[in-house]
Protein backbone atom coordinates (compact mmCIF):
# COMPACT_ATOMS: atom_id res chain seq x y z
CA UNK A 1 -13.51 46.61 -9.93
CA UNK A 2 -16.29 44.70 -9.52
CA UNK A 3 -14.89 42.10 -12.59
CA UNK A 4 -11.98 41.78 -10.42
CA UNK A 5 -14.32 39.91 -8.18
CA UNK A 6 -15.11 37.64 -10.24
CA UNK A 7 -11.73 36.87 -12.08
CA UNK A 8 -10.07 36.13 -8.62
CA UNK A 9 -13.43 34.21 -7.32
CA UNK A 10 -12.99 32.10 -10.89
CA UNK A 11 -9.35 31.46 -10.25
CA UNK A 12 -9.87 30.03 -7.10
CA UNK A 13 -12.76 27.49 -8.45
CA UNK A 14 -10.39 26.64 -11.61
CA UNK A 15 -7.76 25.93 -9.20
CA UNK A 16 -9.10 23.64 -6.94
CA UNK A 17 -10.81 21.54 -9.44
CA UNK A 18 -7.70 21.21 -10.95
CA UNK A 19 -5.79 20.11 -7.68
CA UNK A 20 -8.70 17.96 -6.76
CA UNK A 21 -8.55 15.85 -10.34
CA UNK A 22 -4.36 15.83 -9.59
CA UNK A 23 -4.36 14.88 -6.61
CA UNK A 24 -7.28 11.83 -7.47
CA UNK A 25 -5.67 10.42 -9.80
CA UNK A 26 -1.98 10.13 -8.27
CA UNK A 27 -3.93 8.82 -5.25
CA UNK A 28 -5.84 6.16 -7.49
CA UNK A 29 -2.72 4.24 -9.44
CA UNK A 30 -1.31 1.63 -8.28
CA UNK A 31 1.80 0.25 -9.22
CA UNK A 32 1.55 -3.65 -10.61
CA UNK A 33 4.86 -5.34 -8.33
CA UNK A 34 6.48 -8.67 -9.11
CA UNK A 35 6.97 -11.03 -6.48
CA UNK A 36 10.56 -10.18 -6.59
CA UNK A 37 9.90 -6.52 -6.15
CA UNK A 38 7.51 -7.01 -3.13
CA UNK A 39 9.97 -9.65 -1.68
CA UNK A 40 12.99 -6.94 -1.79
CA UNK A 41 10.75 -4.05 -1.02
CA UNK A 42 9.08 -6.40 1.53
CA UNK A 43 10.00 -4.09 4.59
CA UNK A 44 9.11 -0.50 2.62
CA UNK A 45 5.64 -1.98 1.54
CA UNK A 46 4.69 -3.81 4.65
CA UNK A 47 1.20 -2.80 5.08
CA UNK A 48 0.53 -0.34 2.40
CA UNK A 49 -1.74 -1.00 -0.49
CA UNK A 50 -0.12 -2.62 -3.55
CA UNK A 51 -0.96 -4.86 -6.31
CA UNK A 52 1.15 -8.11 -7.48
CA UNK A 53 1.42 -9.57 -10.62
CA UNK A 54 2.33 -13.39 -11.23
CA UNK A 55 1.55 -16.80 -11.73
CA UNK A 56 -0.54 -19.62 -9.14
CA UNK A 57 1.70 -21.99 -8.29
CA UNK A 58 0.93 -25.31 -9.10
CA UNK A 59 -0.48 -27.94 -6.31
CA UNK A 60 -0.99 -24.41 -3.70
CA UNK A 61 -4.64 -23.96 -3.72
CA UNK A 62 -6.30 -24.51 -0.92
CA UNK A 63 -9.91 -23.45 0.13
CA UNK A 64 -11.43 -23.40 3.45
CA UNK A 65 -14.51 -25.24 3.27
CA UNK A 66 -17.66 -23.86 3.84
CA UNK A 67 -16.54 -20.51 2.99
CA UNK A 68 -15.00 -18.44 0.16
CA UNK A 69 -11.42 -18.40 1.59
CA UNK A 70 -8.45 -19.43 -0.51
CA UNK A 71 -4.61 -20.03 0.05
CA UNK A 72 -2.54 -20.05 -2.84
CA UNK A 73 1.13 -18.93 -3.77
CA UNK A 74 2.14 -16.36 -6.44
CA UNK A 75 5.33 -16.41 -8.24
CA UNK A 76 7.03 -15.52 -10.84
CA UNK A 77 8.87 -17.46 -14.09
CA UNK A 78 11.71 -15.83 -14.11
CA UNK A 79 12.89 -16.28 -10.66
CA UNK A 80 10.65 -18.75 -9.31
CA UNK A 81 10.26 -16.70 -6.21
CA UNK A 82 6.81 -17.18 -4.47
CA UNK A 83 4.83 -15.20 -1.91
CA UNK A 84 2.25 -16.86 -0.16
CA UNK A 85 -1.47 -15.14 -0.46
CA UNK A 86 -4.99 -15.39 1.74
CA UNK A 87 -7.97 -14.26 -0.11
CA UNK A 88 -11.36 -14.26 0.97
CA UNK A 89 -14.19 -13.21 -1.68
CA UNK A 90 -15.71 -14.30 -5.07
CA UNK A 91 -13.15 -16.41 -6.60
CA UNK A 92 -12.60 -15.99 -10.56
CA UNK A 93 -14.08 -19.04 -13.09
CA UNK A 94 -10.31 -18.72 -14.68
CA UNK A 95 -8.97 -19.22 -11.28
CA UNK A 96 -6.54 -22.52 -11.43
CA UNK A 97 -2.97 -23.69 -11.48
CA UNK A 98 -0.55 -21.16 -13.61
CA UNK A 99 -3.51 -18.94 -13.96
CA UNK A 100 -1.80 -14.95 -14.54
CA UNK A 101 -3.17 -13.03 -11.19
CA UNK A 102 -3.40 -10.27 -10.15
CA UNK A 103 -3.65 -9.66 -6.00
CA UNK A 104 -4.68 -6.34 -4.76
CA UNK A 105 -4.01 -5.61 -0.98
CA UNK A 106 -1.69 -5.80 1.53
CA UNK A 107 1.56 -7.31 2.81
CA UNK A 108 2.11 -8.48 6.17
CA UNK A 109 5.82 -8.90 6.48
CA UNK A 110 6.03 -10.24 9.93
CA UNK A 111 3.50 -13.17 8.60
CA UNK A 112 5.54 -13.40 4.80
CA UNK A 113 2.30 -13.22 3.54
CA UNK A 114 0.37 -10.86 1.23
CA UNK A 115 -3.75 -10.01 2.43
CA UNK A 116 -5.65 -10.00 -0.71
CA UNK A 117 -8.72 -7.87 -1.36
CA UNK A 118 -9.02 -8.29 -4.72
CA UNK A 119 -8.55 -11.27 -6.89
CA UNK A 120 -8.15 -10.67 -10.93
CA UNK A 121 -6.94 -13.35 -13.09
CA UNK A 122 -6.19 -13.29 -16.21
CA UNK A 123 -8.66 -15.17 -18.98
CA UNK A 124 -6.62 -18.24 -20.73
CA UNK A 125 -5.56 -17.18 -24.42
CA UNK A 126 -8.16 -19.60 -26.02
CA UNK A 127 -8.04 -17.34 -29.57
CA UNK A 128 -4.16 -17.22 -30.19
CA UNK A 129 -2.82 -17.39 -33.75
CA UNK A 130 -2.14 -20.63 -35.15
CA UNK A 131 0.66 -19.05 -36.85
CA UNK A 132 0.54 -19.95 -40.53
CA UNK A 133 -2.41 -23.07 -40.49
CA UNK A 134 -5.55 -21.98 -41.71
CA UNK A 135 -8.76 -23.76 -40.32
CA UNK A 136 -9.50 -26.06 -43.82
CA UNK A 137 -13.42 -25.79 -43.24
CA UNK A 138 -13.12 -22.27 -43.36
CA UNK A 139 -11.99 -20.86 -47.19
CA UNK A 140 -10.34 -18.44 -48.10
CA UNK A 141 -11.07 -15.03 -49.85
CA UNK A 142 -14.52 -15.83 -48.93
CA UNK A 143 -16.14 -12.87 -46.81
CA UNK A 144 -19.05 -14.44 -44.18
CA UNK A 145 -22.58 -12.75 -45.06
């Protein structure tokens, strides 16, 4: 009997780790929305945490001076649809007009705007395949040493 102890006492441990690193993670993952998503959803996610994927609009940057506010809209190429953001914090090197962005906080419908946290945006594809061209200083078959 006294194993029976410690089978049941094991259990219990296994078990709660378990629904401790279950219920983590579902807590910690965020859905990426487009602009038109959030703007049809706009009611459901008013207030609640969410991330938004799109585009800076061109010509909509505007930062406070003096401190590390910016207003900018996001939207998206398909639709065009925009939702205007606020973000105070470090703003990104890569930050500019078009720039791919990512906004992380939350939605204020009653303002139409979207409360940023969090600020990502995407680095600009510098190192994209020419396609077929081949650099002509560089030859070819030759290995670097």
């Amino acid at each position: 009997m006294p194993h029976a102890k410690f089978i049941v006492a094991g259990t219990l441990i296994i078990g709660a780790i378990v629904y401790l690193m279950f219920s983590g993670i579902s807590n910690s993952m965020v859905y990426y929305y487009s602009v038109s998503e959030l703007l049809a959803s706009a009611h459901d996610l008013n207030g609640k945490g969410i991330r938004v994927s799109g585009y800076v609009a061109p010509g909509t940057i505007h930062r406070s001076p003096g401190t590390s506010e910016v207003e900018f809209q996001v939207y998206e190429k398909q639709s065009d649809r925009r939702v205007p953001v606020v973000y105070r914090g470090i703003i990104p090197d890569t930050f500019k007009d078009n720039a791919e962005v990512v906004v992380e906080g939350t939605y204020k419908a009653d303002q139409k705007r979207f409360h940023a946290n969090t600020l990502l945006a995407k680095c600009p594809s510098k190192y994209e395949s020419r396609g077929d061209q081949h650099p002509s200083d560089i030859p070819l078959g030759k290995v670097a040493k």
